[in-house]
PDB file of N, CA and C in Angstrom:
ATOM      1  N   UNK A   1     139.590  -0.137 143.649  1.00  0.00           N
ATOM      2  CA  UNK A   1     140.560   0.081 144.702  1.00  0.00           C
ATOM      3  C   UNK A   1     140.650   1.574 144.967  1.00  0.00           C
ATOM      4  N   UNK A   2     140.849   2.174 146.206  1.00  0.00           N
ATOM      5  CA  UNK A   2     140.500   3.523 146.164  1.00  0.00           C
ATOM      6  C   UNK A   2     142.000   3.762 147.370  1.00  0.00           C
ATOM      7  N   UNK A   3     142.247   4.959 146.823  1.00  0.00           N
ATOM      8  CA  UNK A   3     143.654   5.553 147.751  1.00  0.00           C
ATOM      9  C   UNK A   3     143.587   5.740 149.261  1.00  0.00           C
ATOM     10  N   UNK A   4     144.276   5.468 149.700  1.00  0.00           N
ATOM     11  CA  UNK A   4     144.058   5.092 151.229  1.00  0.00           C
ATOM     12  C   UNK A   4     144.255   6.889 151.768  1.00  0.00           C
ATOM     13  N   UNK A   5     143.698   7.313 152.613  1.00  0.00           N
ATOM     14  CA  UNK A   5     143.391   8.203 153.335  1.00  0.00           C
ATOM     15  C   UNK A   5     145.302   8.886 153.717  1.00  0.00           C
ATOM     16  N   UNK A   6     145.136  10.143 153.691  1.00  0.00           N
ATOM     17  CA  UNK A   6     146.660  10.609 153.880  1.00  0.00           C
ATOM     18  C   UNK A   6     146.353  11.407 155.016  1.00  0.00           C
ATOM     19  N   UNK A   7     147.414  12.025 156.238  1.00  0.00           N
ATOM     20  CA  UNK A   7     147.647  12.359 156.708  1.00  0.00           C
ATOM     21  C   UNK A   7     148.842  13.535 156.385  1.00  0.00           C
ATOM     22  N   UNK A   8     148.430  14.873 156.527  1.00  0.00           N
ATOM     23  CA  UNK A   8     149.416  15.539 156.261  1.00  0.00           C
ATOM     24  C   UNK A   8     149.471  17.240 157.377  1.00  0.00           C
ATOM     25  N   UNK A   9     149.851  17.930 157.415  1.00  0.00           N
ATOM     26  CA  UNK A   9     149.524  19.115 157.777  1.00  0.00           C
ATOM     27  C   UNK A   9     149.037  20.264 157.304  1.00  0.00           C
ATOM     28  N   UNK A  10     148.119  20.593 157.865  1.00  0.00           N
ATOM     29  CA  UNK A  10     146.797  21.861 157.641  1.00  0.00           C
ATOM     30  C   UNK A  10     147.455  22.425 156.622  1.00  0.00           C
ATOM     31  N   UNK A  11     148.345  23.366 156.988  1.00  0.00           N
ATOM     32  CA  UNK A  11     149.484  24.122 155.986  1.00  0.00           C
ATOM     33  C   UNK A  11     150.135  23.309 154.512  1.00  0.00           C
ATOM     34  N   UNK A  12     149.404  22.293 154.604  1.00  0.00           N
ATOM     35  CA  UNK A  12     150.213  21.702 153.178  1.00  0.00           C
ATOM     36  C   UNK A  12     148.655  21.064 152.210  1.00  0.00           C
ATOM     37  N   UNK A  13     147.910  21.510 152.737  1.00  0.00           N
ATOM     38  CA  UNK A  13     146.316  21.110 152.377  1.00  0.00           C
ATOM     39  C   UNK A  13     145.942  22.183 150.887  1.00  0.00           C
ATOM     40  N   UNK A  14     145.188  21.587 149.950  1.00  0.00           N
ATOM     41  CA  UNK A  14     145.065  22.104 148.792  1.00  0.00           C
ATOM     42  C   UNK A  14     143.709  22.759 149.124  1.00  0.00           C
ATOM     43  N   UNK A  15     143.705  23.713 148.332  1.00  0.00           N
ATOM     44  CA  UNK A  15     142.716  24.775 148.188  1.00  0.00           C
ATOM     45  C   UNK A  15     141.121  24.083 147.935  1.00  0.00           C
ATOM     46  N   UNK A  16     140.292  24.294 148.839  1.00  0.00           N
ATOM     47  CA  UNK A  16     138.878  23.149 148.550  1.00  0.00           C
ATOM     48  C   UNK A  16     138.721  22.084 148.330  1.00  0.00           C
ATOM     49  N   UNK A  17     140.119  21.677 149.595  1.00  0.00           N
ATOM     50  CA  UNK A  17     139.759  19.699 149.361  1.00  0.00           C
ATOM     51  C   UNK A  17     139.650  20.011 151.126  1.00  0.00           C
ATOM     52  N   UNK A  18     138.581  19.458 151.404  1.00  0.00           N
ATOM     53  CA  UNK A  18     138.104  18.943 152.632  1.00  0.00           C
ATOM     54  C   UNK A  18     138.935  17.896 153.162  1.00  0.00           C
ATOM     55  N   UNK A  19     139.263  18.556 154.666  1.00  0.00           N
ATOM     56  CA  UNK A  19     140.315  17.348 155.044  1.00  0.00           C
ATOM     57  C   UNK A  19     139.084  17.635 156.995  1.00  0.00           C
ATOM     58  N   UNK A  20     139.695  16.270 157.761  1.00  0.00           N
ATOM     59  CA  UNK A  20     138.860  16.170 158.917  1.00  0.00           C
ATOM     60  C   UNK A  20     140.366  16.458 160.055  1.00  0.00           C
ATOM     61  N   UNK A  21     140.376  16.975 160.951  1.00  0.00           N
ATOM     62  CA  UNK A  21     141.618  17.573 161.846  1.00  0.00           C
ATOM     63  C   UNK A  21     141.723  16.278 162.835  1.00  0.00           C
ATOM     64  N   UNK A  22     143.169  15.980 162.444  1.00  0.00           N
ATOM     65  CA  UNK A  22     143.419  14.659 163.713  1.00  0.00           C
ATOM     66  C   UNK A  22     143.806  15.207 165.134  1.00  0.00           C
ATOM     67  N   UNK A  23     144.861  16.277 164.756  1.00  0.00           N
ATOM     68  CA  UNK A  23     145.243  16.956 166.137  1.00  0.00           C
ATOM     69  C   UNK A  23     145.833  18.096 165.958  1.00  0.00           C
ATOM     70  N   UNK A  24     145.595  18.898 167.044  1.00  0.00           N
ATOM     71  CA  UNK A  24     145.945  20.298 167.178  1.00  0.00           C
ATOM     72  C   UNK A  24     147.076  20.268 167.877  1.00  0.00           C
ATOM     73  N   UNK A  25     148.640  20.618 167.314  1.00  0.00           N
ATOM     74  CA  UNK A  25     149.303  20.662 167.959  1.00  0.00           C
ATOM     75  C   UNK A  25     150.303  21.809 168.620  1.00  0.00           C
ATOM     76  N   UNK A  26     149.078  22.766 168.646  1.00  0.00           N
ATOM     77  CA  UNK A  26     149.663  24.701 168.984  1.00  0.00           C
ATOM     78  C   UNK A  26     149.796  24.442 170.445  1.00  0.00           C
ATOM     79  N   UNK A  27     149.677  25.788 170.823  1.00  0.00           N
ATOM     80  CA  UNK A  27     149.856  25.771 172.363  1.00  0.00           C
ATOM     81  C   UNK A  27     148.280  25.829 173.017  1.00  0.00           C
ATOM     82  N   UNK A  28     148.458  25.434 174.266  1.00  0.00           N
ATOM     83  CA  UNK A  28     147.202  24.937 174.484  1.00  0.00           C
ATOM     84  C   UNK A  28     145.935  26.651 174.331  1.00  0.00           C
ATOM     85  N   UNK A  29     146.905  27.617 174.160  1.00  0.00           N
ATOM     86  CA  UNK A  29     146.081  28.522 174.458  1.00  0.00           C
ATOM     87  C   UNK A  29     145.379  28.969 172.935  1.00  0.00           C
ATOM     88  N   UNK A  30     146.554  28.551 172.252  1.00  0.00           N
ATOM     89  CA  UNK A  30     146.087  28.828 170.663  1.00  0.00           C
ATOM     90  C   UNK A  30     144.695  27.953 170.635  1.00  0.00           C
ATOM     91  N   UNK A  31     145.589  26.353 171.029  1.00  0.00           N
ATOM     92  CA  UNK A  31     144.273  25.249 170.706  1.00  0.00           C
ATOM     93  C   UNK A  31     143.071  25.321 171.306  1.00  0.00           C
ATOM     94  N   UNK A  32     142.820  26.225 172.320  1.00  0.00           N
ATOM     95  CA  UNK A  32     141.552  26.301 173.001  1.00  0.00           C
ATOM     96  C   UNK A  32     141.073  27.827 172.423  1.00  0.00           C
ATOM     97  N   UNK A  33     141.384  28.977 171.354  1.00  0.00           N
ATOM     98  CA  UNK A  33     140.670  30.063 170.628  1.00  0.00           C
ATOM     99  C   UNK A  33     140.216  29.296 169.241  1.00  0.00           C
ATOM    100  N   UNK A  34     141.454  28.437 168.768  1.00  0.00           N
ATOM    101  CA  UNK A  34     140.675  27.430 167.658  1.00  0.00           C
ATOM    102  C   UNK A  34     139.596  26.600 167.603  1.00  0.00           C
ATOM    103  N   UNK A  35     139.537  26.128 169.014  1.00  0.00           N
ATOM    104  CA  UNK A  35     138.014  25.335 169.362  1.00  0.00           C
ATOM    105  C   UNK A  35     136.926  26.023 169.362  1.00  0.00           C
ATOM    106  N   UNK A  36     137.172  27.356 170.045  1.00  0.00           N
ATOM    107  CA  UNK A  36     135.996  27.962 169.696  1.00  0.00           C
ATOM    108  C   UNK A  36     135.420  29.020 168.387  1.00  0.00           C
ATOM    109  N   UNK A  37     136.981  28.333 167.462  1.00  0.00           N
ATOM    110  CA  UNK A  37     135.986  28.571 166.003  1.00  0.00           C
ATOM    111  C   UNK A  37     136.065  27.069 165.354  1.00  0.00           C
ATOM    112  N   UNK A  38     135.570  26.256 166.055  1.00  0.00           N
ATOM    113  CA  UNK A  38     135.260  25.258 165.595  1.00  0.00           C
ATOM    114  C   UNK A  38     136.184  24.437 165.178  1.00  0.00           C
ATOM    115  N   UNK A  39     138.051  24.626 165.122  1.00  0.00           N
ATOM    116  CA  UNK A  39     138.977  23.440 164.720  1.00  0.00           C
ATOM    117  C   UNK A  39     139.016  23.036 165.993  1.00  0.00           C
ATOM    118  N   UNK A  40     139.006  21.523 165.568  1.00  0.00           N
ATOM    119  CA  UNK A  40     139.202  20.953 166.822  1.00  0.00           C
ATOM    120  C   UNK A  40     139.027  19.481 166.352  1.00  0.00           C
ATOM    121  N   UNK A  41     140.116  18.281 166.856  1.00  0.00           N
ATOM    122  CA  UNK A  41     139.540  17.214 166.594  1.00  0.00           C
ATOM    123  C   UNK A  41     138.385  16.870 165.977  1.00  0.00           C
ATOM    124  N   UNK A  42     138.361  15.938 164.517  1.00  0.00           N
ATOM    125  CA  UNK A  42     136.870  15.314 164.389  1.00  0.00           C
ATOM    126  C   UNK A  42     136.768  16.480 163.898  1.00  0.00           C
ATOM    127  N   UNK A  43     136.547  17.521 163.438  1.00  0.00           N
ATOM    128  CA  UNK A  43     135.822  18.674 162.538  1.00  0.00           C
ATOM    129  C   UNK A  43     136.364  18.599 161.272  1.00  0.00           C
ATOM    130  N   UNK A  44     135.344  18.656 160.138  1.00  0.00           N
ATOM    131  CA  UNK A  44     136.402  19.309 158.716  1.00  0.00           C
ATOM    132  C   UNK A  44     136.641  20.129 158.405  1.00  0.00           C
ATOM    133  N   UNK A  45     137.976  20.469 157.737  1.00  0.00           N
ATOM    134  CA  UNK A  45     138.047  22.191 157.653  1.00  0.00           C
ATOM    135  C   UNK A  45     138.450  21.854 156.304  1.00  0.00           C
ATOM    136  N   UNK A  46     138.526  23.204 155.880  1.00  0.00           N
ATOM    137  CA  UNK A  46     139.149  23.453 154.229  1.00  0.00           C
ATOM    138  C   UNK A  46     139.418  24.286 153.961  1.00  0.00           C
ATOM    139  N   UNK A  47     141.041  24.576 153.427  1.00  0.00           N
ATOM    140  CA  UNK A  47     141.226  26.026 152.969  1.00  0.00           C
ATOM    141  C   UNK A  47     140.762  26.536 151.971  1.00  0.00           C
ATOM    142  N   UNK A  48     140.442  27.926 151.828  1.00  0.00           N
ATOM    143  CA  UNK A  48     139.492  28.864 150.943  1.00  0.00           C
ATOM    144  C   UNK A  48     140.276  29.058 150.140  1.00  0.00           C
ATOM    145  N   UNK A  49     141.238  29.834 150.719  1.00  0.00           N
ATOM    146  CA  UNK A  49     142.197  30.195 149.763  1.00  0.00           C
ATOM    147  C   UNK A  49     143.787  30.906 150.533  1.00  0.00           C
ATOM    148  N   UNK A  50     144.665  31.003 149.714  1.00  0.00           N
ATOM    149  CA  UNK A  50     145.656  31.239 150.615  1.00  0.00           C
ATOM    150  C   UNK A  50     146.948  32.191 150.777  1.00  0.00           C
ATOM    151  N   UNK A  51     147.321  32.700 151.204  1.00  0.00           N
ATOM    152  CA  UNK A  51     147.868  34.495 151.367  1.00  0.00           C
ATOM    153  C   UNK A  51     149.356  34.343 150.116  1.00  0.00           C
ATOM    154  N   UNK A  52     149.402  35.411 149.733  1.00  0.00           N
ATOM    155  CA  UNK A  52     150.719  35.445 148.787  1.00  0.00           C
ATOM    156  C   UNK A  52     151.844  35.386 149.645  1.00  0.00           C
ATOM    157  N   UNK A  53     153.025  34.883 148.981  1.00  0.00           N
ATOM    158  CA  UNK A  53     154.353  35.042 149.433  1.00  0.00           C
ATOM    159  C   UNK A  53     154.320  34.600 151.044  1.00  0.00           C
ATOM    160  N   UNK A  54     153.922  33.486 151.134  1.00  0.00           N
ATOM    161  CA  UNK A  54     153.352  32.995 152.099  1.00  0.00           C
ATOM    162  C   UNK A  54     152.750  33.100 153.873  1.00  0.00           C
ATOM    163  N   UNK A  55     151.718  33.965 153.150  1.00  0.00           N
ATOM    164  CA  UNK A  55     150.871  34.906 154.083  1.00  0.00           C
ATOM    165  C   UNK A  55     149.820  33.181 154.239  1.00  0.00           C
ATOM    166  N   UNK A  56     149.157  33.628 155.588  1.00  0.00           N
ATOM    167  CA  UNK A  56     147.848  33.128 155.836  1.00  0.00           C
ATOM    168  C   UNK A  56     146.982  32.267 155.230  1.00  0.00           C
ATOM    169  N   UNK A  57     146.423  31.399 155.869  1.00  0.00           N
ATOM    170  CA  UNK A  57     145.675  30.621 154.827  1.00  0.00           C
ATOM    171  C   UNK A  57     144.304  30.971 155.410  1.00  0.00           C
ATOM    172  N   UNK A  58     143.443  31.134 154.664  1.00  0.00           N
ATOM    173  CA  UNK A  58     141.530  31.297 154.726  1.00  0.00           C
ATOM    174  C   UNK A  58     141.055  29.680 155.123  1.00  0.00           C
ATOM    175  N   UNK A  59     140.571  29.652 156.665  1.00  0.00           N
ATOM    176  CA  UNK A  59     140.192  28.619 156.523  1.00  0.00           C
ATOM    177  C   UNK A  59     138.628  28.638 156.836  1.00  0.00           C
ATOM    178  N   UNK A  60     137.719  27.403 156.635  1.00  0.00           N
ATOM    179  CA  UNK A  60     136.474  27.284 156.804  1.00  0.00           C
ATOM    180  C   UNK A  60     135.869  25.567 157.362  1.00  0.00           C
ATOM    181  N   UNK A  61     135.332  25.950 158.599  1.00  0.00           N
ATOM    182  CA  UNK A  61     135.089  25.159 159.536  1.00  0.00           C
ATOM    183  C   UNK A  61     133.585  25.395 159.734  1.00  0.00           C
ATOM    184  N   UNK A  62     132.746  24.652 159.434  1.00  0.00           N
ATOM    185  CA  UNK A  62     131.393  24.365 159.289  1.00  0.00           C
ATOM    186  C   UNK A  62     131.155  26.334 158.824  1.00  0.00           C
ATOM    187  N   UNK A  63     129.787  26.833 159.490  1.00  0.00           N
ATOM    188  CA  UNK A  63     130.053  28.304 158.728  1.00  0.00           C
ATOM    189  C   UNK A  63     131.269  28.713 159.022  1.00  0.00           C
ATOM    190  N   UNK A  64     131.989  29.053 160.102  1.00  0.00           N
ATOM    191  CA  UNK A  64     132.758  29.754 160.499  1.00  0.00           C
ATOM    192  C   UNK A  64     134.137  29.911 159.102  1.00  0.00           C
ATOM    193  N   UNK A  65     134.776  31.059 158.643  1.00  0.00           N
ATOM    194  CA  UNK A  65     135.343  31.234 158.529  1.00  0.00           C
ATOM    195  C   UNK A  65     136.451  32.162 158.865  1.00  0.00           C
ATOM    196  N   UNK A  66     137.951  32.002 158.924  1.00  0.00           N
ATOM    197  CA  UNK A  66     138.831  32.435 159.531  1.00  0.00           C
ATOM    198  C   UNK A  66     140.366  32.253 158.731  1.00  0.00           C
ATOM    199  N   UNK A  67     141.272  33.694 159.354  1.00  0.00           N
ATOM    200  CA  UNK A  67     142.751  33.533 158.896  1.00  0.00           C
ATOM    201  C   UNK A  67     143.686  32.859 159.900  1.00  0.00           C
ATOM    202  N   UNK A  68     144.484  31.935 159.517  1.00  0.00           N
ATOM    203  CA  UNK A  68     145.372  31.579 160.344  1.00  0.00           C
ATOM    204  C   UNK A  68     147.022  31.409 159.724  1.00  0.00           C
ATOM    205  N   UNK A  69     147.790  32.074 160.592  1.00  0.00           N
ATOM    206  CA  UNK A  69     149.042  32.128 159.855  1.00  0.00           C
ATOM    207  C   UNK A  69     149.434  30.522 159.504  1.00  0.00           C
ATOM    208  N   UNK A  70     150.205  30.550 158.703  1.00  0.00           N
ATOM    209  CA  UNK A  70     151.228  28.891 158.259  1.00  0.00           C
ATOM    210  C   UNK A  70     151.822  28.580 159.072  1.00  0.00           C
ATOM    211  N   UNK A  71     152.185  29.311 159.813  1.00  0.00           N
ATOM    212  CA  UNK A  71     152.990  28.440 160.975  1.00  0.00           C
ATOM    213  C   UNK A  71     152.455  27.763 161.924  1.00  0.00           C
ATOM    214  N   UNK A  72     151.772  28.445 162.467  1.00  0.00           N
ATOM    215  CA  UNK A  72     150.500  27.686 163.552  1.00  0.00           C
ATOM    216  C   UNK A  72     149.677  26.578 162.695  1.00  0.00           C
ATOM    217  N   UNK A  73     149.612  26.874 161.147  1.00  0.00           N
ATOM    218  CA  UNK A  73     148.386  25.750 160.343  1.00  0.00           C
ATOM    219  C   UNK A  73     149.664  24.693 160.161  1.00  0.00           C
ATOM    220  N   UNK A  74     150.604  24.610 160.549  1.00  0.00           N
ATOM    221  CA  UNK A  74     151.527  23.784 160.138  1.00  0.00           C
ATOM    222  C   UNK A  74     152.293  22.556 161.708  1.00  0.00           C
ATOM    223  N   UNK A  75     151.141  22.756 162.556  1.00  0.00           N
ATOM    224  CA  UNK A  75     151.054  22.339 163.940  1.00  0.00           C
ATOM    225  C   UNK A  75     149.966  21.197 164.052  1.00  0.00           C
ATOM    226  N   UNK A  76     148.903  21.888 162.857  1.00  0.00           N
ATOM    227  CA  UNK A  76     147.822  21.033 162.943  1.00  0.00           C
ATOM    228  C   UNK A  76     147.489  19.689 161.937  1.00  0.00           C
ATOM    229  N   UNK A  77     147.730  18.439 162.052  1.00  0.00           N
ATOM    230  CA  UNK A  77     147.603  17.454 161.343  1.00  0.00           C
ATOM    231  C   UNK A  77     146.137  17.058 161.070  1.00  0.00           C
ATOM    232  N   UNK A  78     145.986  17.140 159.489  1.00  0.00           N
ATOM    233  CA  UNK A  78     144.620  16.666 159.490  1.00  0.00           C
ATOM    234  C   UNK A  78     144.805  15.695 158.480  1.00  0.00           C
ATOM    235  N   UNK A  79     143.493  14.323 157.853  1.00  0.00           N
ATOM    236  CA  UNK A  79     143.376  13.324 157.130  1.00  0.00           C
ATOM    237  C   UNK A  79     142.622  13.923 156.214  1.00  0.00           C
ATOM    238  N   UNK A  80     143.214  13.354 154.598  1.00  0.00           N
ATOM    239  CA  UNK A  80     142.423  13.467 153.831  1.00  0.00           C
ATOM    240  C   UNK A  80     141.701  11.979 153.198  1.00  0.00           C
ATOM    241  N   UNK A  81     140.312  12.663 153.429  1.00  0.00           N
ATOM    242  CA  UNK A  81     139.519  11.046 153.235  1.00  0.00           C
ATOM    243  C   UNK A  81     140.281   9.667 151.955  1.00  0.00           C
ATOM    244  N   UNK A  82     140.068   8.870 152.364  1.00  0.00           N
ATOM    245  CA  UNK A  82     139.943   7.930 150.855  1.00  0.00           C
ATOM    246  C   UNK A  82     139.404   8.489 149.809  1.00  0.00           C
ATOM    247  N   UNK A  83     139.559   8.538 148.874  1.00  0.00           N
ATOM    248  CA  UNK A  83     139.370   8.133 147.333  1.00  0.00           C
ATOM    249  C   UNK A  83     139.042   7.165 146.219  1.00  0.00           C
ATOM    250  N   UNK A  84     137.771   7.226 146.150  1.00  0.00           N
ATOM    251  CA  UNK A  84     137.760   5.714 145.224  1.00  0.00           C
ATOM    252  C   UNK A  84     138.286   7.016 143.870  1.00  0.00           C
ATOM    253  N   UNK A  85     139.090   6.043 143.086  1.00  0.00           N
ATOM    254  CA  UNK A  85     139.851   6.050 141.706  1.00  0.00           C
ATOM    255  C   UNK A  85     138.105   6.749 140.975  1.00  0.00           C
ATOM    256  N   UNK A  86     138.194   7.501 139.973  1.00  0.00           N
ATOM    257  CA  UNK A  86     137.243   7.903 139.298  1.00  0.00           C
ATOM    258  C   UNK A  86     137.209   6.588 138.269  1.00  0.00           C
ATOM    259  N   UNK A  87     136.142   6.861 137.855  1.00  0.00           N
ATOM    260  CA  UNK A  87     135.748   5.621 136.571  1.00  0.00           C
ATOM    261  C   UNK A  87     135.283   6.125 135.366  1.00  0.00           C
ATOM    262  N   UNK A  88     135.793   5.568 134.168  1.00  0.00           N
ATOM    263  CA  UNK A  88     135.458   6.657 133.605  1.00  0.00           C
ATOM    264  C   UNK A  88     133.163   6.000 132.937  1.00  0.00           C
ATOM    265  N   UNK A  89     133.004   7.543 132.520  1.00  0.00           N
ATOM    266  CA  UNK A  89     131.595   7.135 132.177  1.00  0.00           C
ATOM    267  C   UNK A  89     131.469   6.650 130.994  1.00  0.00           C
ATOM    268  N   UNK A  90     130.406   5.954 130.780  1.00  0.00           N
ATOM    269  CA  UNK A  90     130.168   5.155 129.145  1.00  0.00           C
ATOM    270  C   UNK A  90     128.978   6.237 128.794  1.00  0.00           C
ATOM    271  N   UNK A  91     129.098   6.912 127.981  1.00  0.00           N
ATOM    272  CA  UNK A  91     128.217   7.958 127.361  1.00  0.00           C
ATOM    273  C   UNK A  91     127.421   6.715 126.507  1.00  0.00           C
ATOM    274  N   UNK A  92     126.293   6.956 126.641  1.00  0.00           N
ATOM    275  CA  UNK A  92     124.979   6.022 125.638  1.00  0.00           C
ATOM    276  C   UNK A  92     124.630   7.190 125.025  1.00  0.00           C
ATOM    277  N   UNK A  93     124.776   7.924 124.473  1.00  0.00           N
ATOM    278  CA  UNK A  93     124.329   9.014 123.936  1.00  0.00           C
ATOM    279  C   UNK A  93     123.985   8.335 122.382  1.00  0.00           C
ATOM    280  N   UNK A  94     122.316   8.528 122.256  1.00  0.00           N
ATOM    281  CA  UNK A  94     121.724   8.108 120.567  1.00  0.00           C
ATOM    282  C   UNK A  94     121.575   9.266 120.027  1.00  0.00           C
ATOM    283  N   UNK A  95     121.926   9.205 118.912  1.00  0.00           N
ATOM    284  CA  UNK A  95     121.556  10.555 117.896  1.00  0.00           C
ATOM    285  C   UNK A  95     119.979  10.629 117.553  1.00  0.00           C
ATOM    286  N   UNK A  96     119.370  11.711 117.555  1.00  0.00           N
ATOM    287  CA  UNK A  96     118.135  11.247 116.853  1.00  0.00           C
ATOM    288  C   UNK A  96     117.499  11.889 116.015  1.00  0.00           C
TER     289      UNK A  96
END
């Protein structure tokens, strides 16, 4: 059984978990400089890493990488895929 896919906002996204952008919900002028670094519906992005005392988050959209404040990343709703549950491994390991 694997965790059903979440929906949350850009700004609340963990550091190198790949999420895919459902919608951009800035102003259209923001949302059309973000398209042309590649957020945009249907794209995955992922934050790199993210500003102290809550500065900026590093984001990365196919090569492109870029800063975008929290407030504006907090406009944009993206999905994080399903999850199948990990399993654990059966080590066969023979001594020899």
């Amino acid at each position: 059984m694997s965790r059903p896919a979440v929906i949350l906002k850009l700004a609340q996204l963990q550091v190198q978990r790949p999420a895919r952008v459902k919608a951009v919900g800035t102003s259209a002028e923001l949302a059309q400089r973000l398209a042309a670094l590649g957020l945009r519906p249907g794209r995955e992005v992922e934050v790199v890493r993210r500003g102290w005392l809550g500065g900026p988050l590093q984001l990365k959209v196919g090569g492109t990488e870029f800063m975008l404040r929290r407030v504006e990343a907090a406009l944009i709703e993206v999905v994080e895929p399903a999850v199948a549950p990990a399993t654990p491994s059966h080590a066969s390991g023979v001594a020899a």
